[in-house]
N, C-alpha and C. Protein backbone atom coordinates (compact mmCIF):
# COMPACT_ATOMS: atom_id res chain seq x y z
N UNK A 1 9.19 -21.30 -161.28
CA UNK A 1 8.66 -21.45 -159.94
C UNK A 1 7.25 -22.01 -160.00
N UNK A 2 6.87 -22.56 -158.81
CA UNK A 2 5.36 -23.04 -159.05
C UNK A 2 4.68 -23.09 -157.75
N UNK A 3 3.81 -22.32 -157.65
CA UNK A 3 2.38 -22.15 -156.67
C UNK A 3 2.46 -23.34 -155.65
N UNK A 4 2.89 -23.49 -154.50
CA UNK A 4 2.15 -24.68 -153.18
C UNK A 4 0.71 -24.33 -152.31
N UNK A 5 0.31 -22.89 -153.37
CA UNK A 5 -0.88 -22.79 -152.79
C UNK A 5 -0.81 -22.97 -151.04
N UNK A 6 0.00 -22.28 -150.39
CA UNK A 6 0.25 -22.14 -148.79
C UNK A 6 0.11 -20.66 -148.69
N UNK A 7 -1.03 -20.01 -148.02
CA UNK A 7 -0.05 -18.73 -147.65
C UNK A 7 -0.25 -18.89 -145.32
N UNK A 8 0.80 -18.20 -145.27
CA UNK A 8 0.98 -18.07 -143.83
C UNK A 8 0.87 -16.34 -143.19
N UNK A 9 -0.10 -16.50 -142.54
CA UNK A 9 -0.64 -14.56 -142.64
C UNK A 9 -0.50 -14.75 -140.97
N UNK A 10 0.23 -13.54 -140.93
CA UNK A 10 0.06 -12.57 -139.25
C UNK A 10 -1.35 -12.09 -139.34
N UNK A 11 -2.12 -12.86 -138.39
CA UNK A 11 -3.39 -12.67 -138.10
C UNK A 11 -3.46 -10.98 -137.72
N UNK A 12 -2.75 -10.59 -136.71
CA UNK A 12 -2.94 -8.87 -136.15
C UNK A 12 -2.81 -8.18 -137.43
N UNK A 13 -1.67 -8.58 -138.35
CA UNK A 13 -1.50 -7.78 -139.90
C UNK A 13 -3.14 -7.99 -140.50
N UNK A 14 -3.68 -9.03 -140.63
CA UNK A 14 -4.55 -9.51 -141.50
C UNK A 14 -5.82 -9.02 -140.89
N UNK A 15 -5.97 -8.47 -139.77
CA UNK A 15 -7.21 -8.25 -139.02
C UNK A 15 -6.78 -6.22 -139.39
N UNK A 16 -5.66 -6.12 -139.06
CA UNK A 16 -5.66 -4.61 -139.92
C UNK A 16 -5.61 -4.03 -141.00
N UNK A 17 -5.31 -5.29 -141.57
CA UNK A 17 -5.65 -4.92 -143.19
C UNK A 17 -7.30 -4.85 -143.64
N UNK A 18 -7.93 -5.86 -142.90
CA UNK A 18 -9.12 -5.82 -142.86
C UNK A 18 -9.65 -4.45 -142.66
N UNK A 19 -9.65 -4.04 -141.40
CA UNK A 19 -10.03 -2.32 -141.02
C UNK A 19 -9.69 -1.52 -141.97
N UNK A 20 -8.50 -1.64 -142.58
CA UNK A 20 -7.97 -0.48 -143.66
C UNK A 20 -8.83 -0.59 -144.81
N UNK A 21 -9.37 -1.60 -145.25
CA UNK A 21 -9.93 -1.98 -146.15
C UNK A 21 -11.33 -2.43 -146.18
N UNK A 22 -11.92 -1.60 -145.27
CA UNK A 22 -13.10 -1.83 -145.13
C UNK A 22 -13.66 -3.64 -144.88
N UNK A 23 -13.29 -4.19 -144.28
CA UNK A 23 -13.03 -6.10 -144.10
C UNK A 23 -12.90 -6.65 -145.30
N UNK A 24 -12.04 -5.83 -146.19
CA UNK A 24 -12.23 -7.07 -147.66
C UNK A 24 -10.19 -6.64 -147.69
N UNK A 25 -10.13 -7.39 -148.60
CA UNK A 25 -8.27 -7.20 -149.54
C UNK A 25 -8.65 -7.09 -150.84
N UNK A 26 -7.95 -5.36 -150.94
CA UNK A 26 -8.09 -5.13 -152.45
C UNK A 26 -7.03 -6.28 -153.02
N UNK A 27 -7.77 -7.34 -153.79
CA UNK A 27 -7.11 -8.37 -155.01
C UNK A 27 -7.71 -7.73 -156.28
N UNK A 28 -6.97 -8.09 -156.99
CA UNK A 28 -7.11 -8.03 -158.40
C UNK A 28 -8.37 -9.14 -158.44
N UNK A 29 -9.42 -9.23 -159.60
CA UNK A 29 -10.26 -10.25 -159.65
C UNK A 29 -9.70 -10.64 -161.38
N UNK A 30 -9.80 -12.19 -161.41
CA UNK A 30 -9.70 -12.48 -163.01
C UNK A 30 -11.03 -13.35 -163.08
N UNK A 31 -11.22 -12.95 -164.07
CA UNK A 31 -12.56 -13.80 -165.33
C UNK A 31 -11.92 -14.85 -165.67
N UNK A 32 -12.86 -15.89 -165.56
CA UNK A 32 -12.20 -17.02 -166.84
C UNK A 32 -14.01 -17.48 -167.38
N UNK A 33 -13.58 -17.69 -168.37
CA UNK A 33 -14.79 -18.32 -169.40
C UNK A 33 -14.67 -19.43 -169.39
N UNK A 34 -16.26 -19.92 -168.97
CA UNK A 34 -15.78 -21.89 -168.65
C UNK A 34 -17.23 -21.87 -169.56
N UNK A 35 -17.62 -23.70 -168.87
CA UNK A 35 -19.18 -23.90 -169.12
C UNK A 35 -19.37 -24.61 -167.44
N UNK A 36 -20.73 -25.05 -167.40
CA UNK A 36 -21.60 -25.33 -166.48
C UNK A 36 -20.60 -26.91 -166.64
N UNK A 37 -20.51 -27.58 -167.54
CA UNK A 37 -20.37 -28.94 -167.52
C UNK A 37 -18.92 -29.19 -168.72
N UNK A 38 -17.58 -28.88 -167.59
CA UNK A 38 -16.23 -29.00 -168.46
C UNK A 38 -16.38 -29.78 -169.48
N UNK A 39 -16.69 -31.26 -169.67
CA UNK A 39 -16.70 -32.20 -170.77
C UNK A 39 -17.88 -31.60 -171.75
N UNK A 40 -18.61 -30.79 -171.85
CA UNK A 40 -19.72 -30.20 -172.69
C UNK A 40 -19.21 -28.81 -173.03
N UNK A 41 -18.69 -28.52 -174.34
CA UNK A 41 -18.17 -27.37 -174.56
C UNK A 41 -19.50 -26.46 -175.02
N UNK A 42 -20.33 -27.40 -175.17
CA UNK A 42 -22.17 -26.67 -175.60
C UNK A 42 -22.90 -26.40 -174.81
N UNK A 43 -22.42 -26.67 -173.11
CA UNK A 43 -23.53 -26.50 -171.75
C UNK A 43 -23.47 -25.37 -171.84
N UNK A 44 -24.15 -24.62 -171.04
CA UNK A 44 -24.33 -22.93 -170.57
C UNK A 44 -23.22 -22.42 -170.16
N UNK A 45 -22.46 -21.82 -170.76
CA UNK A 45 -21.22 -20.26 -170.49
C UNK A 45 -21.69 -19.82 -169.33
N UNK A 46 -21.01 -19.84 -168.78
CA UNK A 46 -20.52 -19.42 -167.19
C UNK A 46 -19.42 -18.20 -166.89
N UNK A 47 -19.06 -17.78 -165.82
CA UNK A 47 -17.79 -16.76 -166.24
C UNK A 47 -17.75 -17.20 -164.56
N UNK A 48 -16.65 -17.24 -164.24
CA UNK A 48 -15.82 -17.85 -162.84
C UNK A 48 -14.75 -16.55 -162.38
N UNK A 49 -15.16 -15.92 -161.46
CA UNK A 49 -14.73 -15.17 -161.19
C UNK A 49 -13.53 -15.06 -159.74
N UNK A 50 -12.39 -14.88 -159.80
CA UNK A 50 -11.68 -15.64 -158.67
C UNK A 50 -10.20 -14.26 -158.09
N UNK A 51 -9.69 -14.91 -156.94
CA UNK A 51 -8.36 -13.97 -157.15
C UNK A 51 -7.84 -14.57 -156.66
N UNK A 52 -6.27 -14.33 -157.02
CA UNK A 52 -5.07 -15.16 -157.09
C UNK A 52 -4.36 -14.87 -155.41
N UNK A 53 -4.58 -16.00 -154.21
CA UNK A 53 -4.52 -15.59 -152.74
C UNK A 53 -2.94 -14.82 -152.78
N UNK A 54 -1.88 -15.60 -153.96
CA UNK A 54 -1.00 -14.84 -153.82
C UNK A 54 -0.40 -13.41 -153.68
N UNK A 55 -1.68 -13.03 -154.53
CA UNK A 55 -1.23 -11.34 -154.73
C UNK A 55 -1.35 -10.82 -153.19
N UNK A 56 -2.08 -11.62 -152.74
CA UNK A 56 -2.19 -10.75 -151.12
C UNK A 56 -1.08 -10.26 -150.73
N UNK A 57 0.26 -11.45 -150.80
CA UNK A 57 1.49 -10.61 -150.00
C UNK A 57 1.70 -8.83 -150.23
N UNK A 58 0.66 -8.10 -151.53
CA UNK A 58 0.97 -6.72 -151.83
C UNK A 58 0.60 -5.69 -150.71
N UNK A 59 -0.29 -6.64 -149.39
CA UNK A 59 -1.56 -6.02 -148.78
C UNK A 59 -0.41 -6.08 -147.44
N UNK A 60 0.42 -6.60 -147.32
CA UNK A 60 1.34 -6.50 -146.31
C UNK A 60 3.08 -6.11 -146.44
N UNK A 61 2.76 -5.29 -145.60
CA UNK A 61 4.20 -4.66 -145.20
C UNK A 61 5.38 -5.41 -145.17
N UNK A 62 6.37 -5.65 -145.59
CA UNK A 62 7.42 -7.08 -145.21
C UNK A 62 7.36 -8.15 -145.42
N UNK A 63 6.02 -8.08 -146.56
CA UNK A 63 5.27 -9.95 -146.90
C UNK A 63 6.78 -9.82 -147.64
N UNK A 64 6.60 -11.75 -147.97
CA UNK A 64 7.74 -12.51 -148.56
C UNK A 64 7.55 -13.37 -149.41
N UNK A 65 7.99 -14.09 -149.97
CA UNK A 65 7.80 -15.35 -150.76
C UNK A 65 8.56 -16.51 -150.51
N UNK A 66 8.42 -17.56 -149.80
CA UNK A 66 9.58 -18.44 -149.57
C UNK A 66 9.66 -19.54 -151.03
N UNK A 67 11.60 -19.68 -151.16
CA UNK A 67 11.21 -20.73 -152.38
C UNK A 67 11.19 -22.01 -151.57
N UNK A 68 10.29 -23.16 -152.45
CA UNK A 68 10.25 -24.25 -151.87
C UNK A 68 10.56 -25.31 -152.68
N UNK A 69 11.97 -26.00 -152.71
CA UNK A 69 12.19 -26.97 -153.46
C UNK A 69 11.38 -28.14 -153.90
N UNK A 70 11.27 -28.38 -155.29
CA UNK A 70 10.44 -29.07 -155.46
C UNK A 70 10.73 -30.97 -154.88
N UNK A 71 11.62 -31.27 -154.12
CA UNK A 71 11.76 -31.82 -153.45
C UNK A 71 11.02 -32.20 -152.08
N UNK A 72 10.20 -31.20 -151.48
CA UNK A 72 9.41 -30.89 -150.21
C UNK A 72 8.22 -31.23 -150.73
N UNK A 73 7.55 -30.94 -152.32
CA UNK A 73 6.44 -31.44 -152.80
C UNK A 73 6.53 -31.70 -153.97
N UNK A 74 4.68 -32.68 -154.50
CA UNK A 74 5.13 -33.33 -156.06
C UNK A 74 3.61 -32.51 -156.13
N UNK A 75 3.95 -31.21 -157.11
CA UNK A 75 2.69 -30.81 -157.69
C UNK A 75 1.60 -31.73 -158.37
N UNK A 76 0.36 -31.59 -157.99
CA UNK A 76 -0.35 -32.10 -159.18
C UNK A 76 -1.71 -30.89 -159.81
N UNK A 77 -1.19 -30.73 -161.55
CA UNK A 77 -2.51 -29.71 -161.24
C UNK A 77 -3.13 -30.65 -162.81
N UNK A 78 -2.13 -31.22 -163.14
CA UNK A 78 -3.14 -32.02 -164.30
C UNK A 78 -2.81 -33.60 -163.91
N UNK A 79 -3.64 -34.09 -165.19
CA UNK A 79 -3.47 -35.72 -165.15
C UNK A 79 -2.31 -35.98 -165.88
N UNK A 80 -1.54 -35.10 -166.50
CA UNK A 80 0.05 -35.43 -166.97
C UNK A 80 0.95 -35.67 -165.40
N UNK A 81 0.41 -34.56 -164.18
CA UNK A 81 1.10 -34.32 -162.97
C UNK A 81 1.22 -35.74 -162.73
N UNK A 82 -0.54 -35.98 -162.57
CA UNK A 82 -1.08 -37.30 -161.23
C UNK A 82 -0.35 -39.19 -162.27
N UNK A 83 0.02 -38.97 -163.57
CA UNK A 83 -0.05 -39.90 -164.17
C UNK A 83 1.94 -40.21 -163.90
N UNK A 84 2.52 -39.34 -163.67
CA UNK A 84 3.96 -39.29 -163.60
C UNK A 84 3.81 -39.55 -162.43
N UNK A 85 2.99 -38.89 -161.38
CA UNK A 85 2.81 -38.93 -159.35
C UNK A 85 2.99 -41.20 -159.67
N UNK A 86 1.82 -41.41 -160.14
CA UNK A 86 1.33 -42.59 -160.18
C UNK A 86 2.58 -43.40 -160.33
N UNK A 87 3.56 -43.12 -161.01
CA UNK A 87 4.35 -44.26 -161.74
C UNK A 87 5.66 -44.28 -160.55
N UNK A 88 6.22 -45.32 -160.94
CA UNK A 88 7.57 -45.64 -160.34
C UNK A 88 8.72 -44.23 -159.82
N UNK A 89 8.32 -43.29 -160.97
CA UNK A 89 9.08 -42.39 -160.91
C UNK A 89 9.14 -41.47 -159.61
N UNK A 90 7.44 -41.85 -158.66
CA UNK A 90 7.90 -41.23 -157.51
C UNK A 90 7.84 -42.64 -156.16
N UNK A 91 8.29 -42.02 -154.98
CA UNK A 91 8.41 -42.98 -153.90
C UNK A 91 7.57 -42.58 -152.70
N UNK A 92 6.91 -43.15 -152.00
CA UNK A 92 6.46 -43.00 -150.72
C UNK A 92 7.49 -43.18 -149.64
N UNK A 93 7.64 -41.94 -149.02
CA UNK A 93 8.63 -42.03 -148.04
C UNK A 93 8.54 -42.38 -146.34
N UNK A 94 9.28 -42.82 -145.26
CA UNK A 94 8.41 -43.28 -144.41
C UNK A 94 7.51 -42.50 -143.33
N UNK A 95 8.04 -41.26 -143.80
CA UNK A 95 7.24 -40.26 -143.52
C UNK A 95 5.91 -39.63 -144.48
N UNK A 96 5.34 -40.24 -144.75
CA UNK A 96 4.25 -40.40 -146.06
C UNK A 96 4.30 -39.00 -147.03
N UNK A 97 5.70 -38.72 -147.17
CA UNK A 97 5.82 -37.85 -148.16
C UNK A 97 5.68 -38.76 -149.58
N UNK A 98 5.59 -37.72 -150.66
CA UNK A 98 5.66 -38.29 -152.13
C UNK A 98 6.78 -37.45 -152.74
N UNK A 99 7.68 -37.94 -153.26
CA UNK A 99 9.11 -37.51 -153.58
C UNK A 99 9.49 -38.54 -154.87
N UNK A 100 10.02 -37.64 -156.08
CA UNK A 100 10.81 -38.34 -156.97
C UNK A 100 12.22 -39.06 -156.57
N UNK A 101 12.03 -40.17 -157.02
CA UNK A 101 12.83 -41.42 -156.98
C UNK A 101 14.51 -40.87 -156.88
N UNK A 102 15.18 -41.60 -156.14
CA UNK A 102 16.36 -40.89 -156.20
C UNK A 102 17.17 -41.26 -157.76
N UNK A 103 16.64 -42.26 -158.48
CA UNK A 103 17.28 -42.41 -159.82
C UNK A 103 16.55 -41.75 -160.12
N UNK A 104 16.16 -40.48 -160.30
CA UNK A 104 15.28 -39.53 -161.50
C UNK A 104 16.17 -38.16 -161.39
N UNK A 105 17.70 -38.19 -160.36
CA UNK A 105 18.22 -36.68 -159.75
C UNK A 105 17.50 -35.59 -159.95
N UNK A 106 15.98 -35.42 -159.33
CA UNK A 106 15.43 -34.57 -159.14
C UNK A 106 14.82 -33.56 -160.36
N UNK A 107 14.79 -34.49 -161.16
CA UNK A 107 13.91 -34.43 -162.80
C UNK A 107 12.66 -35.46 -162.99
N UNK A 108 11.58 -34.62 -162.85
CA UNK A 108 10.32 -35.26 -162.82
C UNK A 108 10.45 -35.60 -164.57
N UNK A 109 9.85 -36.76 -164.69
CA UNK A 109 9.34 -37.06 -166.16
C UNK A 109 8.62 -36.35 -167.26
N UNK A 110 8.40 -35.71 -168.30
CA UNK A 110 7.94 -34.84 -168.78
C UNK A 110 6.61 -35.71 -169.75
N UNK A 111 5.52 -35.91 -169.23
CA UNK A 111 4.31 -36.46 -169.70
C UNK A 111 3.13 -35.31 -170.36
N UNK A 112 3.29 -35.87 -171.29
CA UNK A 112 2.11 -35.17 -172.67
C UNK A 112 1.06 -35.92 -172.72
N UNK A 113 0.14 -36.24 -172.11
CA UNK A 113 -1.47 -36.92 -172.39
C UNK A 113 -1.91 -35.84 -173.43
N UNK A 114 -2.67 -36.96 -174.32
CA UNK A 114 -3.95 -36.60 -175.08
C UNK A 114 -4.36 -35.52 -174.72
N UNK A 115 -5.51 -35.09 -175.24
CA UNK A 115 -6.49 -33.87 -174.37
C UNK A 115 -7.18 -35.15 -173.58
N UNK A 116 -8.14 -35.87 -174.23
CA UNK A 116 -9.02 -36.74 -174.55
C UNK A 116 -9.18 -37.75 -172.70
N UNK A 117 -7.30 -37.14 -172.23
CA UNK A 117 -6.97 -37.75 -170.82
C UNK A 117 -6.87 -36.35 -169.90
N UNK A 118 -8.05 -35.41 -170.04
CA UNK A 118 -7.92 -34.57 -169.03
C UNK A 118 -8.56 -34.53 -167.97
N UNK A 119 -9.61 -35.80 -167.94
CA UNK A 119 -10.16 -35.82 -166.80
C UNK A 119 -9.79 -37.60 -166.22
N UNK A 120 -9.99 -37.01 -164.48
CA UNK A 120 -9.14 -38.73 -163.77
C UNK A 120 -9.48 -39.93 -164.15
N UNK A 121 -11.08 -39.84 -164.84
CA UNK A 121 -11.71 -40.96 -164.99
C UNK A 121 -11.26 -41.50 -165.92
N UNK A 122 -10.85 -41.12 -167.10
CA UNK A 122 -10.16 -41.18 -168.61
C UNK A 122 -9.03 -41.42 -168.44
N UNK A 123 -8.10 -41.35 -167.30
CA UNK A 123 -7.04 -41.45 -167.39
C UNK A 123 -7.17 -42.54 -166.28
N UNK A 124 -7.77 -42.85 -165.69
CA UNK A 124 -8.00 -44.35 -165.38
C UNK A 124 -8.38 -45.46 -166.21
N UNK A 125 -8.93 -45.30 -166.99
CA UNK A 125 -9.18 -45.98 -167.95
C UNK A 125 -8.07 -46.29 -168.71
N UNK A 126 -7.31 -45.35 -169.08
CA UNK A 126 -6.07 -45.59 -169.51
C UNK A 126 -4.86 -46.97 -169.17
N UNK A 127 -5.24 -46.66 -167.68
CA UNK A 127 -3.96 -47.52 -166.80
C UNK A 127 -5.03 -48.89 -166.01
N UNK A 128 -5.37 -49.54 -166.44
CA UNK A 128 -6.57 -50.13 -165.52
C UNK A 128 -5.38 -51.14 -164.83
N UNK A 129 -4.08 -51.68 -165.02
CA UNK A 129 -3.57 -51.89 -164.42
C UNK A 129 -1.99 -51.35 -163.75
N UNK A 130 -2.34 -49.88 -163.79
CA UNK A 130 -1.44 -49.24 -163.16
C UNK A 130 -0.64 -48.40 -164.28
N UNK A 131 0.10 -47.21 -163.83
CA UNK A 131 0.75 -46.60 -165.60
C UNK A 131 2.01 -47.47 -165.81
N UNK A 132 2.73 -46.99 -166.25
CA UNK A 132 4.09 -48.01 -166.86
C UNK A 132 5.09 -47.25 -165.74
N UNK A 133 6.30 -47.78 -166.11
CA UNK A 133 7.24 -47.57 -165.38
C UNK A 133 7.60 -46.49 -166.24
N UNK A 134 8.32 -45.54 -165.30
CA UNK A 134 8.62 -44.25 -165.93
C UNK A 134 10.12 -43.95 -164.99
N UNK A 135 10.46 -44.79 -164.47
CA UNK A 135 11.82 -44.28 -163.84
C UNK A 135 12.76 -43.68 -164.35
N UNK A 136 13.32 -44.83 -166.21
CA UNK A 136 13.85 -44.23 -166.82
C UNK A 136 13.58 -43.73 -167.90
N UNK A 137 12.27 -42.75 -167.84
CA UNK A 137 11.62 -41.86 -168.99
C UNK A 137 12.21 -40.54 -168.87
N UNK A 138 12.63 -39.79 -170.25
CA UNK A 138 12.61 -38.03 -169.91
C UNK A 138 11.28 -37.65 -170.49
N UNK A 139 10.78 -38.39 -171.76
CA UNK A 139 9.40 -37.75 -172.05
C UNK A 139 8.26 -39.25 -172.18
N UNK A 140 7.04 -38.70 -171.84
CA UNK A 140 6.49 -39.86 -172.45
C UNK A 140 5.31 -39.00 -173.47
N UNK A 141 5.12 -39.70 -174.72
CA UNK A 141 3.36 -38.58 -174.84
C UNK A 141 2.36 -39.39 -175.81
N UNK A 142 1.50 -39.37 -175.26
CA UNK A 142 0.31 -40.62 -175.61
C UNK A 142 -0.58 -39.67 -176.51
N UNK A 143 -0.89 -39.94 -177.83
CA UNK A 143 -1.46 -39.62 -179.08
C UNK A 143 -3.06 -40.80 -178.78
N UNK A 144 -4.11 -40.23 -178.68
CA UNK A 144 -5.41 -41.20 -179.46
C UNK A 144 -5.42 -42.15 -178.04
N UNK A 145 -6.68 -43.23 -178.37
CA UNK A 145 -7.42 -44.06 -177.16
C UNK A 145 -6.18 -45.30 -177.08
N UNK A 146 -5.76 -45.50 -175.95
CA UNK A 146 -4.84 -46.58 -175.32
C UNK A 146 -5.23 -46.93 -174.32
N UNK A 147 -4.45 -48.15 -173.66
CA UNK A 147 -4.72 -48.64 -172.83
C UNK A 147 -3.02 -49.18 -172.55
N UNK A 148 -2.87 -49.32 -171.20
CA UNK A 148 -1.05 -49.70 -171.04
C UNK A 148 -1.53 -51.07 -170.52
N UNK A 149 -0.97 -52.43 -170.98
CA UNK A 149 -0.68 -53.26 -170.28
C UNK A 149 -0.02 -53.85 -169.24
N UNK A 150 0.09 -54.32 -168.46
CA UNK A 150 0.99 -54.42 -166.80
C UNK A 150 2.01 -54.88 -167.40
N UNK A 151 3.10 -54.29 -167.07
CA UNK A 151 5.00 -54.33 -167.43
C UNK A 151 5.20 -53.75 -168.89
N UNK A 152 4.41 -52.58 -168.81
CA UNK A 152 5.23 -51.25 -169.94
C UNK A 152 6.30 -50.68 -169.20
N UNK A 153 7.62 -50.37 -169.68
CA UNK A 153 8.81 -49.91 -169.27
C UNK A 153 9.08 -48.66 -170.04
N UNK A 154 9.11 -47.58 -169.74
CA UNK A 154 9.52 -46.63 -170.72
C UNK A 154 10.40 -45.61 -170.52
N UNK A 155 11.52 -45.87 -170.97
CA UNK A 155 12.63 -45.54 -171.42
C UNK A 155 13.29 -44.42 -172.47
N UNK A 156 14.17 -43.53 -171.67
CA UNK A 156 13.96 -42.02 -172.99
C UNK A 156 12.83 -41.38 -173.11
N UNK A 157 12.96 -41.09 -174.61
CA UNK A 157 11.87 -40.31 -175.14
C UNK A 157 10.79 -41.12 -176.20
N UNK A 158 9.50 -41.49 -175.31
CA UNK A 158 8.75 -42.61 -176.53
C UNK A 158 7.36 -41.58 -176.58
N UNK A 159 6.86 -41.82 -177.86
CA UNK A 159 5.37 -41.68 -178.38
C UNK A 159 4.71 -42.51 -178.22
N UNK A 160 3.74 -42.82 -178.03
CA UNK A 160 2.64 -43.83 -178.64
C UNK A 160 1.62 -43.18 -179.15
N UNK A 161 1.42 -43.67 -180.83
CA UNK A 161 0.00 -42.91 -181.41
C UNK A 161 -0.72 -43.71 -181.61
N UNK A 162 -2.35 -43.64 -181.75
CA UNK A 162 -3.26 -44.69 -181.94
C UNK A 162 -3.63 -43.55 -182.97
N UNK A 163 -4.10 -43.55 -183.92
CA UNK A 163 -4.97 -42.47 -185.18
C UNK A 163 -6.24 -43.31 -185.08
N UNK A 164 -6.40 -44.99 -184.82
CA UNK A 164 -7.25 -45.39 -185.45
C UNK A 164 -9.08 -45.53 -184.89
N UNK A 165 -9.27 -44.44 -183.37
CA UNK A 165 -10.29 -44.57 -183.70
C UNK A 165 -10.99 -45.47 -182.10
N UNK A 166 -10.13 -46.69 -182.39
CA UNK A 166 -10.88 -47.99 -181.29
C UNK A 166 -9.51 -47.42 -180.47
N UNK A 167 -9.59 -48.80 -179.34
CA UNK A 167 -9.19 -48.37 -178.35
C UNK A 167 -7.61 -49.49 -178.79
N UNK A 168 -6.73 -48.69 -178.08
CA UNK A 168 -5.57 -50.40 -178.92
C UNK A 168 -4.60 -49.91 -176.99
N UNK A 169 -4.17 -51.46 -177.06
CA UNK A 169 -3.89 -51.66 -175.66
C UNK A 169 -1.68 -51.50 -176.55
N UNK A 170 -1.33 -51.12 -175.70
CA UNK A 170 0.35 -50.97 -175.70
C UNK A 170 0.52 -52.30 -174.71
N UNK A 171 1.36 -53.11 -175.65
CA UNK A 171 1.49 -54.39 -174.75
C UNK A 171 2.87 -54.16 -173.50
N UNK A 172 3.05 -55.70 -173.03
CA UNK A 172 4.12 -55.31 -171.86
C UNK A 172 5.10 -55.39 -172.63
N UNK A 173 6.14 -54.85 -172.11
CA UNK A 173 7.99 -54.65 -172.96
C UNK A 173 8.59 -53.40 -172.75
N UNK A 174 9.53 -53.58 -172.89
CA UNK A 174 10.44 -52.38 -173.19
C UNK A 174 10.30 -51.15 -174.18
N UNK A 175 10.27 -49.85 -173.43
CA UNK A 175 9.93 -48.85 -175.56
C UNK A 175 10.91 -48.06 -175.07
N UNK A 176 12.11 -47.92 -175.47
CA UNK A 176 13.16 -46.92 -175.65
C UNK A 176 13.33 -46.30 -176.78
N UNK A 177 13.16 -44.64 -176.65
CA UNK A 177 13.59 -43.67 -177.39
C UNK A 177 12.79 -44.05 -179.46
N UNK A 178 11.52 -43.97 -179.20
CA UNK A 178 11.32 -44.45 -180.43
C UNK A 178 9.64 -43.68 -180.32
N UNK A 179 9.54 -43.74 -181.45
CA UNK A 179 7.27 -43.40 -181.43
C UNK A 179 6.92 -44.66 -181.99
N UNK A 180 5.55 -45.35 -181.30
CA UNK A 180 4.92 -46.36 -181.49
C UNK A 180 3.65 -46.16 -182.27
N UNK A 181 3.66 -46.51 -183.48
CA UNK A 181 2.64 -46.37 -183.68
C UNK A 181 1.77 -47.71 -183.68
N UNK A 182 0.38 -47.42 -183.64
CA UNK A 182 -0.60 -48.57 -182.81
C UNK A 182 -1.61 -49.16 -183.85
């Protein structure tokens, strides 16, 4: 299952939960250990302190969980999400939904970026003219600094590794079911 980050609260519930609770909702709180500056693993340690809105449904009587096919939405919580969102593999619908392609039967592409592509800017850089076609991909996973050239097609299950360092561009063509090395 996966988070749409929606919740829908009975305000009269939520205004008496408030009173019961002195105006707060007992949540659980989690820690996470970051830094001041994500790309600087040496900036100043931070601790991010947060709670998960879901747990709230515990704070109400008859709360629920609705499932929501992943058909209704196209998660994005990394640049593996937004880099599969990007490609052929999904469609703009004329209702400006974003929905996987009806040739994909409702199997998003399974994309492995680098670390090196965890932030948007890096992974723009990546695609400066758009990502490849991924319609008929089940995996794609990019090893080291690349760059995709306009009319990469990728097909099955492909690698591409670069080990070497510079930046090496994946030319246009076909890559079915194979690892490229660069």
């Amino acid at each position: 299952f996966f988070n749409t980050n929606n919740l829908w609260v009975d305000l009269v519930a939520l205004k008496a939960s408030f009173k019961k609770n002195d105006g707060s909702l007992p949540l659980p709180v989690m820690k996470n250990n970051k830094t001041v500056d994500p790309r600087d693993k040496n900036s100043t340690k931070v601790l991010q302190l947060e709670t998960a809105m879901g747990a709230a449904i515990q704070c109400f009587e008859g709360a629920t969980a609705l499932v929501i096919p992943r058909s209704r939405f196209a998660p994005v919580k990394t640049t593996n999400d937004l880099f599969a969102l990007r490609s052929d593999a999904y469609t703009l619908t004329k209702d400006s939904r974003i929905v996987l392609a009806d040739a994909r039967k409702g199997v998003p592409p399974d994309v492995k970026l680098d670390g090196m592509y965890k932030f948007t800017d890096a992974m723009e850089k990546m695609i400066p003219n758009g990502p490849p076609s991924l319609i008929e991909c089940k995996k794609i996973v990019v090893e080291g600094d690349v760059t995709f050239a306009k009319g990469v097609v990728v097909k099955g299950t492909v690698t591409f590794k670069n080990a070497s360092g510079s930046t090496k561009e994946i030319a246009a063509g076909t890559y079915e079911d194979k690892t490229v090395d660069l």
